[in-house]
Structure formats: structure tokens, C-alpha cells
Protein backbone atom coordinates (compact mmCIF):
# COMPACT_ATOMS: atom_id res chain seq x y z
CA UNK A 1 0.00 0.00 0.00
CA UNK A 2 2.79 2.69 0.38
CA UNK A 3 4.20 1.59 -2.88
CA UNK A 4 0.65 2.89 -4.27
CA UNK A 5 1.00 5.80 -2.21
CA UNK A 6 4.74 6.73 -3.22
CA UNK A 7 3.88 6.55 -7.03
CA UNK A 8 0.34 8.65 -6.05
CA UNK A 9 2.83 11.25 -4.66
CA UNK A 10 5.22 11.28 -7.57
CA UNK A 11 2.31 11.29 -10.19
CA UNK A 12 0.60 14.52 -7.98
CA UNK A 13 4.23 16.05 -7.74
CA UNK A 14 4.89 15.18 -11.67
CA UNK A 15 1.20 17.41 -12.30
CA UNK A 16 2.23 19.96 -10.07
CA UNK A 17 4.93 20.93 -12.00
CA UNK A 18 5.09 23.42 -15.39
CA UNK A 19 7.28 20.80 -17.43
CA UNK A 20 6.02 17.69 -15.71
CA UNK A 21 6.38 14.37 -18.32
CA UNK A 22 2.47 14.10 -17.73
CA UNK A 23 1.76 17.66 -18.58
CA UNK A 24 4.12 16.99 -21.94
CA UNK A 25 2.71 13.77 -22.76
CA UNK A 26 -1.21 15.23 -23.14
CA UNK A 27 0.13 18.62 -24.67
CA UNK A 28 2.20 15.84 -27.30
CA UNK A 29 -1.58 13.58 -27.84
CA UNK A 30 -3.58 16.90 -27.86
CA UNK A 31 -1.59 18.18 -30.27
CA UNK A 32 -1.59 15.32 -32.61
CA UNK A 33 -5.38 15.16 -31.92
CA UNK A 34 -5.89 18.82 -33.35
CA UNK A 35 -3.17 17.84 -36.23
CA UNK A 36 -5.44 14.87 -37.49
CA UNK A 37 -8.54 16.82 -37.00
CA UNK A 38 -7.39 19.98 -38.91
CA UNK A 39 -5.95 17.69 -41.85
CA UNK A 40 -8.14 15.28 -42.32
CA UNK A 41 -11.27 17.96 -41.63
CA UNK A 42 -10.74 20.71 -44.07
CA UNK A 43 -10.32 18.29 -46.96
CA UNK A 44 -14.01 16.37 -46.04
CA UNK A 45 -15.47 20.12 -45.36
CA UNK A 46 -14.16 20.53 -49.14
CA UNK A 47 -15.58 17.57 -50.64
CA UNK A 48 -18.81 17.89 -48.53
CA UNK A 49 -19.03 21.75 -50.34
CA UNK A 50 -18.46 20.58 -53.85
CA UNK A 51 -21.09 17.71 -53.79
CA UNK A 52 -23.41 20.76 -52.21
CA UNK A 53 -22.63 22.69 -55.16
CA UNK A 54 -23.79 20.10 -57.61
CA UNK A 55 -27.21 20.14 -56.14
């Protein structure tokens, strides 16, 4: 049970901190997130415009 609590501690004192590896790893997937949505987004917001336009 203190092993659980050490690693709770080290996760909450990892968060706490401005350049903590957890802080960096969700800034790294939301990043990628946006990336994919951006990319693969405006080229389906094209295509769904030009199949409007044939209407």
C-alpha cells in the first residue's frame, strides 16, 4: 500500500509541475489530436461543399 501511495505522490508532484512528463505527454496527444482533425477535416469540409454545389 505505500508503494501505491509513493507513485500517487510522484504522479501529484509530476502534475504539479510546469514541465512535468504528464503535462508533456497530453500537450504531445492533444496536439496530434488537433493535427489529425485539422488535416483530415478541411479536406471532407471541401468535398462535402463541392457535392453541395452540384445540387
Amino acid at each position: 500500500m505505500s508503494n501505491l501511495q509513493a507513485k500517487f505522490e510522484a504522479i501529484l508532484d509530476d502534475v504539479n509541475q510546469e514541465d512535468g512528463v504528464i503535462i508533456s505527454a497530453f500537450e504531445k496527444i492533444v496536439d496530434r489530436m488537433f493535427f489529425l482533425i485539422k488535416w483530415g477535416g478541411i479536406p471532407f469540409v471541401i468535398y462535402l461543399l463541392a457535392q453541395i454545389s452540384r445540387w
